[in-house]
Protein backbone atom coordinates (compact mmCIF):
# COMPACT_ATOMS: atom_id res chain seq x y z
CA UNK A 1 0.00 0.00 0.00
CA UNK A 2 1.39 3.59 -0.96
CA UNK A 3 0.60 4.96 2.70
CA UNK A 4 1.97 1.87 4.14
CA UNK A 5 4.42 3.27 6.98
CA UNK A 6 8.24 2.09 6.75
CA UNK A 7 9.14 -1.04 8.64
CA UNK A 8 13.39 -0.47 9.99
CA UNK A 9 14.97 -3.25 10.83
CA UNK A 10 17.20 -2.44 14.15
CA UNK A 11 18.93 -3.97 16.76
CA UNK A 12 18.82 -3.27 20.31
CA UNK A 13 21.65 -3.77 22.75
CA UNK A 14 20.29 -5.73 25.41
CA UNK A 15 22.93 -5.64 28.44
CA UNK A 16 25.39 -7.15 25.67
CA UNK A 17 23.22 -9.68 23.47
CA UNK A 18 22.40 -7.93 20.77
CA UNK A 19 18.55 -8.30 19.94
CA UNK A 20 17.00 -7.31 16.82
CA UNK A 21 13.48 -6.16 15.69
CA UNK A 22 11.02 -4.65 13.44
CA UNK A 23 10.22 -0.83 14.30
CA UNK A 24 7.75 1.31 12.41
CA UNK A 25 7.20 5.45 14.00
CA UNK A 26 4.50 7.77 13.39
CA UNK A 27 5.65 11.20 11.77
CA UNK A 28 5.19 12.81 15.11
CA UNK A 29 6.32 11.72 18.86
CA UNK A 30 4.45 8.77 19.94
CA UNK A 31 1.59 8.64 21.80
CA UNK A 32 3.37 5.49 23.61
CA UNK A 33 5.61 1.88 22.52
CA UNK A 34 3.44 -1.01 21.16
CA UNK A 35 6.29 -3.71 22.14
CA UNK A 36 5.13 -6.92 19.68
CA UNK A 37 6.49 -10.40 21.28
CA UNK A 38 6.37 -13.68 19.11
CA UNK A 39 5.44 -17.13 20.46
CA UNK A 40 7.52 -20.13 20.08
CA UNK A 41 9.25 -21.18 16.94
CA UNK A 42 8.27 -17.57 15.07
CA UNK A 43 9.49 -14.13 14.89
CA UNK A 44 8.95 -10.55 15.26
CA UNK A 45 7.31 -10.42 11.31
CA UNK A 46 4.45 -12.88 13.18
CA UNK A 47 2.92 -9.33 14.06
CA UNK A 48 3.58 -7.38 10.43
CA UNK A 49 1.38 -9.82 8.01
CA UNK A 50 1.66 -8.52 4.94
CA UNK A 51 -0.77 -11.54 3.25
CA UNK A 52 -3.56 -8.90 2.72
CA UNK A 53 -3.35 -5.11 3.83
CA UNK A 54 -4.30 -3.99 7.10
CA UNK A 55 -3.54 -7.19 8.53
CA UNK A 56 0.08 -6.02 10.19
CA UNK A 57 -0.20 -4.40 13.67
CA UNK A 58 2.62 -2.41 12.68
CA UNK A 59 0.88 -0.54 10.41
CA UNK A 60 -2.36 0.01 12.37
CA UNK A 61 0.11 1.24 15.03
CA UNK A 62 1.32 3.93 13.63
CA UNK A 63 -1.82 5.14 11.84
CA UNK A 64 -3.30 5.55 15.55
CA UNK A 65 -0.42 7.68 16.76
CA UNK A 66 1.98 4.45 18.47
CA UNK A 67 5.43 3.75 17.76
CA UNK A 68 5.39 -0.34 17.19
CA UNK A 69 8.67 -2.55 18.15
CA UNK A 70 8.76 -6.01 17.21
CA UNK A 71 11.03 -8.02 18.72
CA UNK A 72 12.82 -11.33 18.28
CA UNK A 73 12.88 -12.99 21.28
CA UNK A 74 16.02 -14.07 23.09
CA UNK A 75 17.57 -17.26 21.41
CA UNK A 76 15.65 -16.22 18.09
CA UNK A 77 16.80 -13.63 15.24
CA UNK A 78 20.30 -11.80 16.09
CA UNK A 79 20.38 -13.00 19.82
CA UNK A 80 20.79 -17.20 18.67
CA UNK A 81 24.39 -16.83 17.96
CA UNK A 82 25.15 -15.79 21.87
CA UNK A 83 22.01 -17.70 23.28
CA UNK A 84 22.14 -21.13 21.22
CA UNK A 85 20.29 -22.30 24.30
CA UNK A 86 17.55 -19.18 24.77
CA UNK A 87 16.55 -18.82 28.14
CA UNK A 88 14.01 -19.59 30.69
CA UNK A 89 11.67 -16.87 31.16
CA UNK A 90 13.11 -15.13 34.16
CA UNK A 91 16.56 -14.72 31.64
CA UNK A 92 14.36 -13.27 28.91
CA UNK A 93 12.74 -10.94 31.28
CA UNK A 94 16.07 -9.41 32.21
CA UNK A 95 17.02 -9.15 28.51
CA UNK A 96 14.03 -7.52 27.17
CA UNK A 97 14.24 -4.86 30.14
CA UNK A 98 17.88 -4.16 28.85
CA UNK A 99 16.95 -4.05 25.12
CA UNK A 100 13.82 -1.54 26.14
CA UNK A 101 16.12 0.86 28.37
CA UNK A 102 18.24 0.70 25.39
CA UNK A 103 15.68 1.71 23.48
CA UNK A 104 14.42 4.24 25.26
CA UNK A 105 17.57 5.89 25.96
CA UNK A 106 17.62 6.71 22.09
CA UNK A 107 13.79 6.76 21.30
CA UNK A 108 10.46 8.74 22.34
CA UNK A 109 8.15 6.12 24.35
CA UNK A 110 5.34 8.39 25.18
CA UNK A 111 3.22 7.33 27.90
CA UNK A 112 5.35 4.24 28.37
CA UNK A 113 5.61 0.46 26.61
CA UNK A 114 2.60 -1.72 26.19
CA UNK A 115 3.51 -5.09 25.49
CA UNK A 116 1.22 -7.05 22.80
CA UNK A 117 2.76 -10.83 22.91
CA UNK A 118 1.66 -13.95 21.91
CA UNK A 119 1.53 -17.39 23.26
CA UNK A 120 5.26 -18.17 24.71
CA UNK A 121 5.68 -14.27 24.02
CA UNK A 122 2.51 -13.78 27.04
CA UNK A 123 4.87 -15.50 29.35
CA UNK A 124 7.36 -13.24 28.51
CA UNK A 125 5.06 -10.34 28.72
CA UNK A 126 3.96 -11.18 32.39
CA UNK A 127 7.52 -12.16 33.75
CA UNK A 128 8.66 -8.69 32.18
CA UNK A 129 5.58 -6.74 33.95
CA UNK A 130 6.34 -8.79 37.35
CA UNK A 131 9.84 -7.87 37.08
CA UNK A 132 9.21 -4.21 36.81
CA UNK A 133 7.04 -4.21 39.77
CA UNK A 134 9.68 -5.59 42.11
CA UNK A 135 12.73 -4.04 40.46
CA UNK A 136 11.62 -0.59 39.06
CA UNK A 137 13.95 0.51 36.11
CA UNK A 138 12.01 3.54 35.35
CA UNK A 139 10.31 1.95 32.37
CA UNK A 140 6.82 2.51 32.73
CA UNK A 141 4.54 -0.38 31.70
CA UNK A 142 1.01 0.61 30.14
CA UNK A 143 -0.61 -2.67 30.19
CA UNK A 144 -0.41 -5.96 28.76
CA UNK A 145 -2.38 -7.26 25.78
CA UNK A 146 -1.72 -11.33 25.74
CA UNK A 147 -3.37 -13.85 23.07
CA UNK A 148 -2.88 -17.31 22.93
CA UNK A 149 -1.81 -18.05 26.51
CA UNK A 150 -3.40 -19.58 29.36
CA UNK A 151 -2.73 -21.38 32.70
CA UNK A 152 -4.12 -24.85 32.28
CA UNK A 153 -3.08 -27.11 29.48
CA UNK A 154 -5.77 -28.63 27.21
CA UNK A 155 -2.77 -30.95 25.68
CA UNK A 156 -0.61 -33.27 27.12
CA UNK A 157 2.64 -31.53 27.91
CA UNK A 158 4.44 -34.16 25.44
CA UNK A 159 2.72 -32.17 22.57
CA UNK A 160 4.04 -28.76 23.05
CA UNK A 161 6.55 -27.69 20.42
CA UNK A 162 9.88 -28.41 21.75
CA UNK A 163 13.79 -27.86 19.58
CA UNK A 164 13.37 -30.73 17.99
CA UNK A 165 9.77 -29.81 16.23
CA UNK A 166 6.50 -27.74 16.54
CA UNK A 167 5.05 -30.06 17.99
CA UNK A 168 1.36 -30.90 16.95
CA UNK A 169 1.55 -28.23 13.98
CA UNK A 170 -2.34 -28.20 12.74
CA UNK A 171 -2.84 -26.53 16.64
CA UNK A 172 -1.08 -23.74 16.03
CA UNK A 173 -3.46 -22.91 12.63
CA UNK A 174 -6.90 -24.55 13.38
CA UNK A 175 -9.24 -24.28 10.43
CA UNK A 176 -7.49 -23.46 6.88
CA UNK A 177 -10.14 -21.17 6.05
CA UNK A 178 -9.23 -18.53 9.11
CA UNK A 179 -5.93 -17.31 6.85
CA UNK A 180 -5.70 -15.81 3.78
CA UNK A 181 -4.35 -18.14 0.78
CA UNK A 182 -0.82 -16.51 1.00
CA UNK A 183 -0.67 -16.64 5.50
CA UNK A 184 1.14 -19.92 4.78
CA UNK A 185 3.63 -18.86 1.40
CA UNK A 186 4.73 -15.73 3.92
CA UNK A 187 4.54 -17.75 6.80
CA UNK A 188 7.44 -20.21 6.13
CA UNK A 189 9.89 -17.18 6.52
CA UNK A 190 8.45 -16.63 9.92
CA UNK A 191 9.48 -19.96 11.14
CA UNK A 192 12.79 -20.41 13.76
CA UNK A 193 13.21 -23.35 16.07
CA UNK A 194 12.22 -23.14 19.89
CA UNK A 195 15.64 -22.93 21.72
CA UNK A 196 15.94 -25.21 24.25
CA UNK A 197 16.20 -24.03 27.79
CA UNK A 198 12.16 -22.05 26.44
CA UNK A 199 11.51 -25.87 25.25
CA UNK A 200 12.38 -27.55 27.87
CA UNK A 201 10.37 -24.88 30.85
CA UNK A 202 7.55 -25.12 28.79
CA UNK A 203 5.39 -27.84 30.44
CA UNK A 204 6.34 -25.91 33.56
CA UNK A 205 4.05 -22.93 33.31
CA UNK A 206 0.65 -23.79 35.12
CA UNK A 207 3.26 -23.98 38.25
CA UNK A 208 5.39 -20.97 36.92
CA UNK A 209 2.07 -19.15 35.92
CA UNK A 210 0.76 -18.01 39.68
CA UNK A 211 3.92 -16.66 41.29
CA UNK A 212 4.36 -14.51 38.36
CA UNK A 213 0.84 -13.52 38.01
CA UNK A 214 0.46 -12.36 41.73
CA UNK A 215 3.09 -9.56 40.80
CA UNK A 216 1.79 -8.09 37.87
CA UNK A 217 0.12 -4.74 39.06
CA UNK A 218 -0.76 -3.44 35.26
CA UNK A 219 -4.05 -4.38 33.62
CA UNK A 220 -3.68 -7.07 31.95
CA UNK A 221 -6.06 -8.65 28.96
CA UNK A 222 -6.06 -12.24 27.59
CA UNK A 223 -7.78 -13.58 24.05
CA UNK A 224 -8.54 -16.93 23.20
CA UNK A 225 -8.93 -17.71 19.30
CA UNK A 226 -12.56 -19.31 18.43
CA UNK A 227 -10.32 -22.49 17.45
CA UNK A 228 -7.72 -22.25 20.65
CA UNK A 229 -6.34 -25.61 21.29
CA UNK A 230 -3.01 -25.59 23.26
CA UNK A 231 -4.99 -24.04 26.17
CA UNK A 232 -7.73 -24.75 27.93
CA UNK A 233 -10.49 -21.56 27.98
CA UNK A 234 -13.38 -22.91 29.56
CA UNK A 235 -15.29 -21.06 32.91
CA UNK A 236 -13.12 -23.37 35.38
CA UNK A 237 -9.82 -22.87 33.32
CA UNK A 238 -10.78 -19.18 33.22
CA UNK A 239 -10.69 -18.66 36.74
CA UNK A 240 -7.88 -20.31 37.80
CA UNK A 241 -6.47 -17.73 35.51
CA UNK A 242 -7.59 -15.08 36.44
CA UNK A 243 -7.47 -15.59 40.65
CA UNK A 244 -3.44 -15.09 40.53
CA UNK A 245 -4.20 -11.42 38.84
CA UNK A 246 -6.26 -10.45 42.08
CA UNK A 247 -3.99 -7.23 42.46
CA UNK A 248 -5.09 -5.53 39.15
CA UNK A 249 -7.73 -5.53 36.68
CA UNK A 250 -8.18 -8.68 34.18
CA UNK A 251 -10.12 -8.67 30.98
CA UNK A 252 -11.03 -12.21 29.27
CA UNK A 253 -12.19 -12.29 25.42
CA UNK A 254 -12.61 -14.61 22.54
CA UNK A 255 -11.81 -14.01 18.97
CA UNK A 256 -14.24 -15.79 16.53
CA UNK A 257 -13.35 -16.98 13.41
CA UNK A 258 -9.22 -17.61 14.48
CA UNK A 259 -6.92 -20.19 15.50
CA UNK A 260 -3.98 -19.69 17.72
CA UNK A 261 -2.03 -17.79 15.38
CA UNK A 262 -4.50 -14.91 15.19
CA UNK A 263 -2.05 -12.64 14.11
CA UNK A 264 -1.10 -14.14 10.85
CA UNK A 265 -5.44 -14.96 9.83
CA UNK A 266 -8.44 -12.85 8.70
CA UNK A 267 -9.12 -12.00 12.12
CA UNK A 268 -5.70 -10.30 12.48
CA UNK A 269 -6.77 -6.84 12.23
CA UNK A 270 -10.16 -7.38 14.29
CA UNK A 271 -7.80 -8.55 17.29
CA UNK A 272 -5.17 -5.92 16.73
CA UNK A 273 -7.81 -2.92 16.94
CA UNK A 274 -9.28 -4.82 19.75
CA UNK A 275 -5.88 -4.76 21.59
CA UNK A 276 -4.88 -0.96 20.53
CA UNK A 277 -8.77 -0.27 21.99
CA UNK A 278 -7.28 -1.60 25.08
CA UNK A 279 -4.42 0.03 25.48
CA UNK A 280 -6.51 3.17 24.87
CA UNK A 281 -8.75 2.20 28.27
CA UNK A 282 -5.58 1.83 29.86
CA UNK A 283 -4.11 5.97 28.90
CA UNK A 284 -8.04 6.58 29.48
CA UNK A 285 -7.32 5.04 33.01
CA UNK A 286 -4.67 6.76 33.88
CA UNK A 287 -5.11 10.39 32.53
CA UNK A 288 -8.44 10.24 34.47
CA UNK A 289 -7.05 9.26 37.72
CA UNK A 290 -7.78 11.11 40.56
CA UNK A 291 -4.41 12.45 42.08
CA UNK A 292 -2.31 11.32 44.22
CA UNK A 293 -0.48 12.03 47.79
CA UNK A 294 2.61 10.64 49.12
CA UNK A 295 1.38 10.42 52.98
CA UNK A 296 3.81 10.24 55.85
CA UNK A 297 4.12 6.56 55.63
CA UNK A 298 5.46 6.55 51.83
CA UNK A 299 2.43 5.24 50.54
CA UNK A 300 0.57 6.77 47.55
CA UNK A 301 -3.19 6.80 47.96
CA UNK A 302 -5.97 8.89 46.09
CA UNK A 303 -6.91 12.20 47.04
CA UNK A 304 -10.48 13.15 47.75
CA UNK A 305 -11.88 16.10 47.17
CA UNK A 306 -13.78 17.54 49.94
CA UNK A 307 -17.02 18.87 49.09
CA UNK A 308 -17.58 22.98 49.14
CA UNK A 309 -21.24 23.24 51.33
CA UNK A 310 -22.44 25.66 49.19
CA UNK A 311 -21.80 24.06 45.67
CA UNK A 312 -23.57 20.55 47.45
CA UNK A 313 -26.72 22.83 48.83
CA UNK A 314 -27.18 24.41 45.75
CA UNK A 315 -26.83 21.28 43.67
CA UNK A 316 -29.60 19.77 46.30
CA UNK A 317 -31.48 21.88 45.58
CA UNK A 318 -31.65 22.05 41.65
CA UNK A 319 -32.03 18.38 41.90
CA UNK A 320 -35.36 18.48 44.01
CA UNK A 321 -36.92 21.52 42.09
């Protein structure tokens, strides 16, 4: 498209492992980061489908006033040289803090980053969000926007995609007819094998899953795809995902007409606005909070206003005329 926006290809410096990604900038200063994490066995172009236009959350990005950064994961893209192995999630938490500061020490980020990750990218995501709540770096986190992640399994850990394979493929995709003809042409390009330590912690998460959870203090929202079928969705399995979060607020939807890989199907750009609407809620949230005071203690709370008595009688009184 002619008013497509430019895609760079960079690389970030992430405490020494040099990490590269996809970055596309509005003309202007951004309203805030859009940080784009793959799942297992892709990369950072899972987010910038170019099989049919308006499909690549890149480019919606930027039209709405967000600088978008799609990265390659540690152990995938220019990081597998010096991490043959990848790392568990804790590791890659630590790295994508370093390649954001890194970022941000040469970039605009606006209001702050808002990460938008997918499956093995959502653990990512959280670990990075429950990180920065224990060990602030001054890298303010919006929210998180996570699809195809959950808590409870609905496979038998033997399934998942490990460096050896992608496991049961035909989960990842669902239905043919959720992708355009070309999803799976474009697609092979996409494709990197899961490095080993992420392989081998990945039937791990339902017991990784609540520690982290119980530290994330930024809303967070989940999607399951219509055709989901690594992870379990249903009312119990939605609970027991939610009941770690119990320290900020949790939004659950479902995408119709997608499998797990959302991002590269016909629902790509439904889910992407869907996700940018949510990281709208979250400036909405914040630019309408009520201030704050830093009490003797050291903890913030809200301020109340106090009523005026005249304003409140005369208001009374209009109301009862």
């Amino acid at each position: 498209m002619a008013d497509a926006p430019e895609v760079q290809k960079v690389t970030l410096d992430a405490a020494g492992v040099p990490m590269s990604a996809l970055l596309a900038e509005p003309d202007g200063p951004p309203r805030a980061v859009v940080v784009a994490i793959h799942g297992g066995g892709m990369s950072a172009g899972y987010f910038d489908s170019r099989a049919r236009p308006g499909l690549s959350l890149l480019e919606l990005g930027v039209k709405l006033g967000y600088s978008v950064l799609a990265v390659d994961r540690p152990g995938y893209g220019a990081s597998a040289s010096h991490l043959p192995e990848g790392q568990t999630v804790d590791q890659q938490a630590a790295t994508l803090h370093a390649a954001l500061a890194d970022f941000a020490g040469t970039h605009d980020t606006g209001a702050g980053f808002f990460p938008v990750a997918h499956s093995n990218g959502g653990k990512l995501a959280l670990a990075a969000a429950a990180k920065a709540a224990v060990e602030p770096v001054g890298m303010p986190l919006v929210g998180l926007d996570i699809s195809g992640l959950g808590s409870t399994l609905a496979v038998d850990a033997r399934q998942l995609p490990g460096p050896d394979g992608h496991g049961d493929w035909r989960r990842h995709w669902g239905p043919l007819r959720f992708y355009p003809p070309d999803a799976f042409r474009l697609g092979r390009a996409l494709v990197s094998p899961v490095p080993g330590l992420e392989a081998s912690e990945g039937p791990l998460w339902p017991r990784l899953y609540p520690g982290i959870a119980a530290l994330v203090t930024v809303p967070v929202r989940f999607t399951f795809a219509e055709q989901e079928q690594w992870w379990r969705f249903d009312e119990e399995a939605v609970a027991m995902l939610k009941a770690p979060l119990s320290g900020t607020k949790v939004t659950v939807d479902h995408q119709p007409d997608a499998g797990h890989n959302i991002s590269l199907g016909w629902a790509a750009r439904t889910y992407h606005l869907r996700a940018m609407g949510f990281l709208e809620e979250c400036l909405l949230t914040r630019d309408a909070a009520p201030p704050r005071a830093i009490p003797a203690g050291g903890h913030p709370r809200a301020v109340t206003a106090k009523p005026d008595p005249v304003r409140s009688s005369a208001h009374l009184s209009d109301s009862h005329a």
